[in-house]
Protein backbone atom coordinates (compact mmCIF):
# COMPACT_ATOMS: atom_id res chain seq x y z
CA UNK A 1 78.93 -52.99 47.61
CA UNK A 2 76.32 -54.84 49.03
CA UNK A 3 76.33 -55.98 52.94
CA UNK A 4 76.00 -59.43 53.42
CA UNK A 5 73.09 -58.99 55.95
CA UNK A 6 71.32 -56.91 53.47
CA UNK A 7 71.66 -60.19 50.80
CA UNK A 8 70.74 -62.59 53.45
CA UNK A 9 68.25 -61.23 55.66
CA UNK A 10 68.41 -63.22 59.10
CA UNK A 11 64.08 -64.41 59.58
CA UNK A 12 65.22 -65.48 55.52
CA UNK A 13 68.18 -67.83 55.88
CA UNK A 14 66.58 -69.15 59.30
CA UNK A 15 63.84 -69.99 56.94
CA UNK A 16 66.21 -71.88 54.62
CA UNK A 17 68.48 -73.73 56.94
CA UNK A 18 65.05 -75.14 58.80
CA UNK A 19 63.39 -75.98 55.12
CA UNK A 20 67.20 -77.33 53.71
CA UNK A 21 68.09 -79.62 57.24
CA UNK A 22 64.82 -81.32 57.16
CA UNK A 23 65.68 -82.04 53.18
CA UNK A 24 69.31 -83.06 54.33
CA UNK A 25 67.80 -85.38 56.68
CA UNK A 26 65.46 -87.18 54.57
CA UNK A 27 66.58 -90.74 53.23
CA UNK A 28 67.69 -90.58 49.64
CA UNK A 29 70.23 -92.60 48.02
CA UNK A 30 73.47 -90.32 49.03
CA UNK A 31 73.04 -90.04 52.66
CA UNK A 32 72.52 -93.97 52.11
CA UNK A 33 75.67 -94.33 50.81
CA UNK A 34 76.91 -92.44 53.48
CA UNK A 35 75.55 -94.72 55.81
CA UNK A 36 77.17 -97.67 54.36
CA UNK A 37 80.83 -96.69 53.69
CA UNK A 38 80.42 -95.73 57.65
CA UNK A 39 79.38 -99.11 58.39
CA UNK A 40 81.86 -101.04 55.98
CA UNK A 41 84.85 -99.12 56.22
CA UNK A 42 84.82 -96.24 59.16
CA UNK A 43 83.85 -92.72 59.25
CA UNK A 44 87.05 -91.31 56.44
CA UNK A 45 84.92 -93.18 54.13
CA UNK A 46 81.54 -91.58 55.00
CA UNK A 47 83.26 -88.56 54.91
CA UNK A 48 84.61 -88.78 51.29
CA UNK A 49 81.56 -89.66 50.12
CA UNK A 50 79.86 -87.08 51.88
CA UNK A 51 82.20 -84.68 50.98
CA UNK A 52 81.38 -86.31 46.75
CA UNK A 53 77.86 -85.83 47.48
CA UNK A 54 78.04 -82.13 48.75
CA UNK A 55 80.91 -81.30 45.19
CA UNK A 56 77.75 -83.00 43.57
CA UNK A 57 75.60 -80.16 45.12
CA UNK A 58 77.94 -77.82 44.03
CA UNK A 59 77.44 -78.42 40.26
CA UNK A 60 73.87 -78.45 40.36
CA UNK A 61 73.88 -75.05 42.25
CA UNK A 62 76.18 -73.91 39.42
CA UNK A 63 73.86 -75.45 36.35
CA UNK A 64 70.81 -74.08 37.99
CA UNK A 65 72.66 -70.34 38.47
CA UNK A 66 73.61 -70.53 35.00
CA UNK A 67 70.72 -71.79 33.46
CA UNK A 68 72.08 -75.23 32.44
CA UNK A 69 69.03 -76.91 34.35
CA UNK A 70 66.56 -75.09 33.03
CA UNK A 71 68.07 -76.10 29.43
CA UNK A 72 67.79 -79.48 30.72
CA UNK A 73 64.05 -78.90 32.56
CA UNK A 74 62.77 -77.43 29.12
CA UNK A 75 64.32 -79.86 26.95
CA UNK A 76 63.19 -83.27 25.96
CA UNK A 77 66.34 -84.80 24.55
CA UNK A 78 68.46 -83.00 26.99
CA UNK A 79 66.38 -84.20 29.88
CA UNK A 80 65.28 -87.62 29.16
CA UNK A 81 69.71 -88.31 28.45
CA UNK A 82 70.27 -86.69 31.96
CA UNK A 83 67.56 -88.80 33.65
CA UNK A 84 68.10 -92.03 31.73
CA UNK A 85 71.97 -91.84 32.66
CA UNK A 86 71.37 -91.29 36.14
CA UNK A 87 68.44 -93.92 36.82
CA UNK A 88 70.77 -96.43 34.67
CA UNK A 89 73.83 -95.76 37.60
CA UNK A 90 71.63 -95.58 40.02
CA UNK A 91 69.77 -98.77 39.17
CA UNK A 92 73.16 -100.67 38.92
CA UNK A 93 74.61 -100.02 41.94
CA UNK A 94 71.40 -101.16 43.63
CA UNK A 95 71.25 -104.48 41.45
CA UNK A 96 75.35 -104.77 42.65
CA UNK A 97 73.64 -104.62 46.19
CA UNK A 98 71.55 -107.28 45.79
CA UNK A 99 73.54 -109.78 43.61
CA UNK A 100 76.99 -109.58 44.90
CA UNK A 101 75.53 -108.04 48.82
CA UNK A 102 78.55 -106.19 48.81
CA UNK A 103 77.46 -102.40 49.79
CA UNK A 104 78.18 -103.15 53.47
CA UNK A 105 80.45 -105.60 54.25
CA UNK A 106 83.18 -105.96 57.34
CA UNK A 107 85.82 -107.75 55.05
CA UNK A 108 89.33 -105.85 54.99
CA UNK A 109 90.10 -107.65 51.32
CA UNK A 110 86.55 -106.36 49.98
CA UNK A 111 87.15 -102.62 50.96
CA UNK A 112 87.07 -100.18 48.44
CA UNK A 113 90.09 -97.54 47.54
CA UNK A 114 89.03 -94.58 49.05
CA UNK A 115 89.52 -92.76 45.50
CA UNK A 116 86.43 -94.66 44.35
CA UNK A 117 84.37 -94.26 47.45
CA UNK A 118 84.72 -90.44 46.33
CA UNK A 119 83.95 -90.59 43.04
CA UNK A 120 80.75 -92.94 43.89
CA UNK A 121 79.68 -89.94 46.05
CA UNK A 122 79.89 -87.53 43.40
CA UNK A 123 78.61 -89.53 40.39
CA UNK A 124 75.36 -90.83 42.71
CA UNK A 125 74.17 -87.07 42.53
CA UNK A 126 75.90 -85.32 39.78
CA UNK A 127 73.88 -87.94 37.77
CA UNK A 128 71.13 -87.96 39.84
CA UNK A 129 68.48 -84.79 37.85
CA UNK A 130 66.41 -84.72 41.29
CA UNK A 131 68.77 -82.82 42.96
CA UNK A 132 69.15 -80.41 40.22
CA UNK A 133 65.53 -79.96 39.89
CA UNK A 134 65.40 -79.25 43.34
CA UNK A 135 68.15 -76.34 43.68
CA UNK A 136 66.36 -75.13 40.92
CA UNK A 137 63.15 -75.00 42.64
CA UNK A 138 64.47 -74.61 46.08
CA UNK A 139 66.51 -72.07 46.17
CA UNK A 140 65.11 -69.28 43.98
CA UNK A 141 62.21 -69.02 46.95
CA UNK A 142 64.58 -67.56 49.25
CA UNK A 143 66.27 -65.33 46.16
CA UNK A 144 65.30 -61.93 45.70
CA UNK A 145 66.42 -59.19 43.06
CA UNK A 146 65.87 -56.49 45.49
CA UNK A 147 68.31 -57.53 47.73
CA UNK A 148 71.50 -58.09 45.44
CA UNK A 149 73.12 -59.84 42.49
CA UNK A 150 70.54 -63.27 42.04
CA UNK A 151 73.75 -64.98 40.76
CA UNK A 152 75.50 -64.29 44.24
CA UNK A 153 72.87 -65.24 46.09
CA UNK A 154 72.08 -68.68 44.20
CA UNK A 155 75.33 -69.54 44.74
CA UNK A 156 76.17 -68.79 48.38
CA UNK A 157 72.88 -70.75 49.32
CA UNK A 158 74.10 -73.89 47.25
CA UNK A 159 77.30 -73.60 49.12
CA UNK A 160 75.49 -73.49 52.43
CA UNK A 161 73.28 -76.26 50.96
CA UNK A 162 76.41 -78.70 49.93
CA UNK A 163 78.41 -77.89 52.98
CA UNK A 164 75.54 -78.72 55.46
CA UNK A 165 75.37 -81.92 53.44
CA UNK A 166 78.66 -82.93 53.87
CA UNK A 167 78.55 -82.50 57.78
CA UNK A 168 75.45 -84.37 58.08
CA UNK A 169 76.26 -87.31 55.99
CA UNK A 170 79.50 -87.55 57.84
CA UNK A 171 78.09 -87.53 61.06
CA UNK A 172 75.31 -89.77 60.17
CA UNK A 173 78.24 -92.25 58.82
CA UNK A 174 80.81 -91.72 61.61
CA UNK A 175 77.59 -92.64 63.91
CA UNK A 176 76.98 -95.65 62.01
CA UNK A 177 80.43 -96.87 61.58
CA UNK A 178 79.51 -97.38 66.02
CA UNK A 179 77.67 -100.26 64.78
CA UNK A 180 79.93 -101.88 62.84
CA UNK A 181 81.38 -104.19 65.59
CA UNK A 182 77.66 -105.27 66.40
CA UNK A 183 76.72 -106.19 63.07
CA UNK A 184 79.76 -107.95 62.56
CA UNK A 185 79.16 -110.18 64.40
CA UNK A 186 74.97 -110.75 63.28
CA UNK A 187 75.42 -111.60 59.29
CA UNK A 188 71.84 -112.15 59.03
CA UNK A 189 71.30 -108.36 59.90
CA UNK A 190 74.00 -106.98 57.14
CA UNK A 191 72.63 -109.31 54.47
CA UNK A 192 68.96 -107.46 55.39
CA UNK A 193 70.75 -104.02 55.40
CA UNK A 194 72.03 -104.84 51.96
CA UNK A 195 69.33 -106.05 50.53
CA UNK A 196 67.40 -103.25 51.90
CA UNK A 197 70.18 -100.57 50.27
CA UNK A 198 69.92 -102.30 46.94
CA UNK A 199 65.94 -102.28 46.98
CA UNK A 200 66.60 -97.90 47.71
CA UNK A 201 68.80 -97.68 44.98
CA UNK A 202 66.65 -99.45 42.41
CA UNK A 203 64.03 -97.57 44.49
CA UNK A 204 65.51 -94.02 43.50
CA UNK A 205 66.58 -95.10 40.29
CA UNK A 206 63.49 -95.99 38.98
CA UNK A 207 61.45 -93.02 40.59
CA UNK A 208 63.73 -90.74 38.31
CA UNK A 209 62.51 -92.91 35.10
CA UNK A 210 59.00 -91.37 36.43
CA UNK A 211 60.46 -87.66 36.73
CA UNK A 212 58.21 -85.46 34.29
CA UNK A 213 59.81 -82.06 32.93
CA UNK A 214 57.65 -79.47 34.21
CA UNK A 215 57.55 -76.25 31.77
């Protein structure tokens, strides 16, 4: 049996958590939605759908081990349904932003059931092909034969990848359910921040509709 040190060399998965924090970090639509279910309805919120966007991680990691992304990377049915799907949600629930400017909102009445804050998470990146593309093009640099079973290893660092996810977005919600009580009380500022969230989501959405399959 292989040691674990031997699979995961330390100057290699120092290398990774730097290159995979500053990715975690970067404003995408997922962390955004993190943001906003901390601001609307308290950090249990930002954690479920932190916790959907990390299980979104999770099968990506497992397409891209098993070769289901390439299939989809290679593809140009296969692809061009996975992409059109996920701009289409993504696109909707920024146009739901900006019509009904319900995304962040400090009425008890308009809170969402938790169940569906979850499953928001989830479907925002399992339907999202970016993030799939990614892990597959991610992870394999820090993958190396020599050192173990590939499969193992492609899987451990999407683990690592969805977990540290799933903190971050929670703390980056639970910090901005703080403001909540502020904004509250300035309408003028949430109608901005929602109108701001919509114009990311059409944002993302449409930059997947650009996404070219690279063979």
């Amino acid at each position: 049996k292989i040691p674990r040190m031997t699979l995961f060399p330390p100057e290699v998965l120092l290398a990774y958590l730097v290159a995979m924090l500053i990715v975690v970090i970067s404003p995408g639509p997922d962390n955004l939605l993190a943001i906003s279910r901390g601001l609307s309805q308290g950090p249990l919120a930002a954690a479920l759908s932190s916790v959907g966007a990390g299980i979104g991680i999770i099968v990506h990691s497992l397409a891209a081990t098993f070769g289901l992304t390439l299939i989809i990377q290679t593809s140009p049915a296969a692809f061009w349904l996975v992409k059109a799907v996920g701009a289409a949600y993504l696109i909707w629930l920024g146009i739901k932003a900006l019509r009904s400017r319900d995304l962040i909102h400090f009425e008890p009445a308009r809170r969402q059931p938790l169940g569906r804050v979850f499953v928001t998470g989830v479907l925002s990146n399992v339907l999202n092909p970016k993030p799939g593309l990614f892990v597959l093009a991610f992870i394999p640099q820090f993958v190396s034969a020599a050192r173990g079973p590939v499969a193992e290893q492609m899987l451990i660092y999407g683990v690592i990848f969805a977990v540290t996810t799933t903190i971050v977005f929670s703390v980056l919600g639970a910090f901005a359910s703080r403001l909540s009580a502020w904004l509250a009380r300035h309408p003028r500022s949430v109608t901005g921040l929602n109108l701001g969230a919509g114009l990311v989501l059409v944002g993302a959405g449409l930059s997947i509709l650009g996404l070219q399959r690279r063979v």
